[in-house]
C-alpha atoms as a PDB file:
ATOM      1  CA  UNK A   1      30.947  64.122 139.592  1.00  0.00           C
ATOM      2  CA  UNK A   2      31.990  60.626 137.765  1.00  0.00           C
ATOM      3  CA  UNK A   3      34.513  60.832 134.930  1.00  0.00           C
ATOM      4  CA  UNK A   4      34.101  59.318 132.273  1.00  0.00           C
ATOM      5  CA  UNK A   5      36.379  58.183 129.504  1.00  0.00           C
ATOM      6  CA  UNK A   6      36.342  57.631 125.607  1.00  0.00           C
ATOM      7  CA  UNK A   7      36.841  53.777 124.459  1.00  0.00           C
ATOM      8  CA  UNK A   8      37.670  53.280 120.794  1.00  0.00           C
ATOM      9  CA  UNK A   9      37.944  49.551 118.811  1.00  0.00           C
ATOM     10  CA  UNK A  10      41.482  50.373 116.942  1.00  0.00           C
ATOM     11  CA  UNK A  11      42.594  46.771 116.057  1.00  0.00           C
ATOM     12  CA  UNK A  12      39.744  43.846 115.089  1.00  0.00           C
ATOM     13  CA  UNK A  13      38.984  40.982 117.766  1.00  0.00           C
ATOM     14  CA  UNK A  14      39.162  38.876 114.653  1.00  0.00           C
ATOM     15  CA  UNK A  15      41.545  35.520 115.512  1.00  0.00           C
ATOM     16  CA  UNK A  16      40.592  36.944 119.533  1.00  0.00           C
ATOM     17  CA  UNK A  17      39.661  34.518 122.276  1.00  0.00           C
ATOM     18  CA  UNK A  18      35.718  34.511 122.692  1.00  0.00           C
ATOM     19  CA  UNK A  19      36.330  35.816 126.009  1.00  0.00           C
ATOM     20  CA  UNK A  20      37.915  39.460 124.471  1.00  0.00           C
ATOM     21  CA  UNK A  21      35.278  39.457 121.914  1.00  0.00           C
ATOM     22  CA  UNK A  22      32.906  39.353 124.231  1.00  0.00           C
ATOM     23  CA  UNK A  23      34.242  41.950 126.232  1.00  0.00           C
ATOM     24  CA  UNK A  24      34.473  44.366 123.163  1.00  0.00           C
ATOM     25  CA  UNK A  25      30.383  43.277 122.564  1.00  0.00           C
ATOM     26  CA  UNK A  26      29.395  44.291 126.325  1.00  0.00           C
ATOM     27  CA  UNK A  27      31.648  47.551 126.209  1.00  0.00           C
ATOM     28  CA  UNK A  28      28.983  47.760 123.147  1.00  0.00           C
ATOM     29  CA  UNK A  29      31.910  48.350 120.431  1.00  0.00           C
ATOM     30  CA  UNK A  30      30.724  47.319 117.257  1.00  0.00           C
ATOM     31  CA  UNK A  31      33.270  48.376 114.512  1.00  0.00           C
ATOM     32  CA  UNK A  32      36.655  49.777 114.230  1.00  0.00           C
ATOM     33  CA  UNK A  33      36.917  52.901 115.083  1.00  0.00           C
ATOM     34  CA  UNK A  34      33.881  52.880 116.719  1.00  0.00           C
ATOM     35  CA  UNK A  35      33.369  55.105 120.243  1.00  0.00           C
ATOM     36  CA  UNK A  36      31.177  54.984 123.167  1.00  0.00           C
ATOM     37  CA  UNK A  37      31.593  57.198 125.866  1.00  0.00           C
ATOM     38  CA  UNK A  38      31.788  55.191 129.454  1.00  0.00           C
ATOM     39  CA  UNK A  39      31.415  55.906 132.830  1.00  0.00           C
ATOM     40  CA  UNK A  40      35.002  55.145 134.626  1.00  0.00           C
ATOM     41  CA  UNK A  41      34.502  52.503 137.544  1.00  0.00           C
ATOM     42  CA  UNK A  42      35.675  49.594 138.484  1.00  0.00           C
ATOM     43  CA  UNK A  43      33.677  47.580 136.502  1.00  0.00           C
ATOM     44  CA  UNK A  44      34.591  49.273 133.113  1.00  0.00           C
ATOM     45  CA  UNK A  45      38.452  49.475 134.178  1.00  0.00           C
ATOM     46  CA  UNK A  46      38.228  45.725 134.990  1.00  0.00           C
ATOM     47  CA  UNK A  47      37.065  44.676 130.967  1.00  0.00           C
ATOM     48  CA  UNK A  48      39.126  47.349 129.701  1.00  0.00           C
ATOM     49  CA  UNK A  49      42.117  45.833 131.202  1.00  0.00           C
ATOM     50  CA  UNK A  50      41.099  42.744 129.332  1.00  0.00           C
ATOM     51  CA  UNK A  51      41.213  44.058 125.928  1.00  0.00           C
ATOM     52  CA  UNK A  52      43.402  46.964 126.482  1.00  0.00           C
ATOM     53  CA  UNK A  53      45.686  45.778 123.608  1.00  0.00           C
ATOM     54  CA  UNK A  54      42.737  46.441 120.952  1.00  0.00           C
ATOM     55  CA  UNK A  55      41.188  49.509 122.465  1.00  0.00           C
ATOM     56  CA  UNK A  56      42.210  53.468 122.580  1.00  0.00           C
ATOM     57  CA  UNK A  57      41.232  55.097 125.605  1.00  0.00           C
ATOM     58  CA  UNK A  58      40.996  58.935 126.559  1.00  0.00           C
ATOM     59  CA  UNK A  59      39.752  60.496 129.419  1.00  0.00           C
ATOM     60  CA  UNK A  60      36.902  63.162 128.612  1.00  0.00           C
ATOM     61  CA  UNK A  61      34.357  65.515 130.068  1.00  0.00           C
ATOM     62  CA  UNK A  62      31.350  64.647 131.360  1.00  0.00           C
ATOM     63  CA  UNK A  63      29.380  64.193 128.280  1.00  0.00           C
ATOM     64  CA  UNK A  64      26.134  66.939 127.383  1.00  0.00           C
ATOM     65  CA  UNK A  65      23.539  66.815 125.222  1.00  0.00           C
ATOM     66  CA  UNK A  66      22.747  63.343 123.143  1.00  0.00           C
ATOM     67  CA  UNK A  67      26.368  61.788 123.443  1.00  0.00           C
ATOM     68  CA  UNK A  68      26.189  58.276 124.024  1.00  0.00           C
ATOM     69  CA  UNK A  69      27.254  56.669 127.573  1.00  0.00           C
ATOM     70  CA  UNK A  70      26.179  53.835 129.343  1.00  0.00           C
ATOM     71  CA  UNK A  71      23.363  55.713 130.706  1.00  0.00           C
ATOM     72  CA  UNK A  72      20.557  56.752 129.704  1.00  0.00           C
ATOM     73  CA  UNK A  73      20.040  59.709 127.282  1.00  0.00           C
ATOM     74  CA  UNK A  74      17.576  62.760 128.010  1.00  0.00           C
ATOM     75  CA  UNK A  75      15.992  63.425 125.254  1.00  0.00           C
ATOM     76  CA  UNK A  76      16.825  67.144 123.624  1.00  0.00           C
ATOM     77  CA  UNK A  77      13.577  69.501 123.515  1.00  0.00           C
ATOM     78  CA  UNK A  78      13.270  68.933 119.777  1.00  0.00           C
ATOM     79  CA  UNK A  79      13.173  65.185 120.506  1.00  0.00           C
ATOM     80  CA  UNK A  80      10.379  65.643 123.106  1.00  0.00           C
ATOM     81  CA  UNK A  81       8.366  68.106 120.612  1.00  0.00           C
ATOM     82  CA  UNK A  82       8.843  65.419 117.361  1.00  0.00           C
ATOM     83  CA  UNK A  83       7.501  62.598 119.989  1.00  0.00           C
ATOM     84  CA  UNK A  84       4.297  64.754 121.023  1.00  0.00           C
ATOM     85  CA  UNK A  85       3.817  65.157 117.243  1.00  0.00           C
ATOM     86  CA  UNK A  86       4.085  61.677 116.487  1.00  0.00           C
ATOM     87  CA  UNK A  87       1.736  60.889 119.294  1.00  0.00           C
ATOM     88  CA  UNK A  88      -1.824  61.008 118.185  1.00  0.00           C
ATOM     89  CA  UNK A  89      -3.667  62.287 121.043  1.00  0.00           C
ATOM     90  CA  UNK A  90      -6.134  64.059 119.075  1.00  0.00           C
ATOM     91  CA  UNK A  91      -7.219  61.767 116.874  1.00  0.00           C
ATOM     92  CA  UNK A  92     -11.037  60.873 117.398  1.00  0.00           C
ATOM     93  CA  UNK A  93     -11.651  57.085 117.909  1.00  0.00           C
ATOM     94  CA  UNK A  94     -14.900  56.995 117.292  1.00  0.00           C
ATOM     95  CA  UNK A  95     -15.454  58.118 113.613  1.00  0.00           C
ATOM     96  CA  UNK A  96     -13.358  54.117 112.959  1.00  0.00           C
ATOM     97  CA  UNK A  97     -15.810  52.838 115.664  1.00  0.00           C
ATOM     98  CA  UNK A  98     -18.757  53.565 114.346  1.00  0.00           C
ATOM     99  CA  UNK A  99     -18.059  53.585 110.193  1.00  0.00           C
ATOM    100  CA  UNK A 100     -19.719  49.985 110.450  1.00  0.00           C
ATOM    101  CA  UNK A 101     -22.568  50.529 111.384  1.00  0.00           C
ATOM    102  CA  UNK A 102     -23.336  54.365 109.951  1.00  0.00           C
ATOM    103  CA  UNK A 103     -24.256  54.370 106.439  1.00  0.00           C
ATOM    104  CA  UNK A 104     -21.120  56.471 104.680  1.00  0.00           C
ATOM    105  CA  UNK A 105     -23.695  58.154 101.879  1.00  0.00           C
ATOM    106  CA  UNK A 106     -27.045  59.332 100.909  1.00  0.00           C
ATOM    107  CA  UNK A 107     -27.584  56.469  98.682  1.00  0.00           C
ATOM    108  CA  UNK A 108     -26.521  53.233 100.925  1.00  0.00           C
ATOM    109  CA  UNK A 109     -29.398  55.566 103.028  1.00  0.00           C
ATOM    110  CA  UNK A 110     -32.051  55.849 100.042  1.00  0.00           C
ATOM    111  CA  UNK A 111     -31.042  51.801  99.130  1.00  0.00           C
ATOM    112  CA  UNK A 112     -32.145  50.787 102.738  1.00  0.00           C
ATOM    113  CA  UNK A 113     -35.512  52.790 102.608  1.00  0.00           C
ATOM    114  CA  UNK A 114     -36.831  51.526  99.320  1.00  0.00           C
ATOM    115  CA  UNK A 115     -35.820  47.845 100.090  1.00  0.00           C
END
């Protein structure tokens, strides 16, 4: 199982060479004091080391539930049930389809057949 470890922004990249600051931006550290959870590789070690002068990092447990990593999140049940209900699969197309060319009352109906 991958470990994965806790980066924090403690000090600004204001005054910073582009280069750091754009480190910080792709570790996807916005703010100070701002965390993401990362999985620890090679890749991540490497712009760590770059910027390890502005960062705080911890090692932690293999994140559960909706904590933010570099991968992708699965979605909590409740997430899952709010996106069915948002979803309109019941909704019937054809009432919009055909409100042109249905008349919508009795007298639009009455008009037609005296004119």
């Amino acid at each position: 199982m991958p470990e994965y470890l806790r980066v924090t922004l403690v000090r600004s990249a204001i005054g910073r060479n582009y280069r750091q600051k754009r480190v910080i931006k792709a570790l996807g550290l916005r703010r100070l004091n701002y965390s993401r959870i990362l999985e620890d590789n090679q890749f991540i070690r490497g712009m760590l080391n770059k910027v390890v002068h502005l960062l705080k990092i911890e090692s932690v447990e293999p994140p559960v539930g909706n904590e933010k990593t570099n991968d992708e999140v699965v979605p909590t049940e409740a997430e899952t049930v709010l996106e069915e209900i948002e979803t309109p699969e019941d909704t019937d197309t054809s009432e919009a389809a055909n409100s042109g060319s249905e008349p919508e009352s009795e007298t639009e109906t009455e008009r037609e057949n005296d004119a």
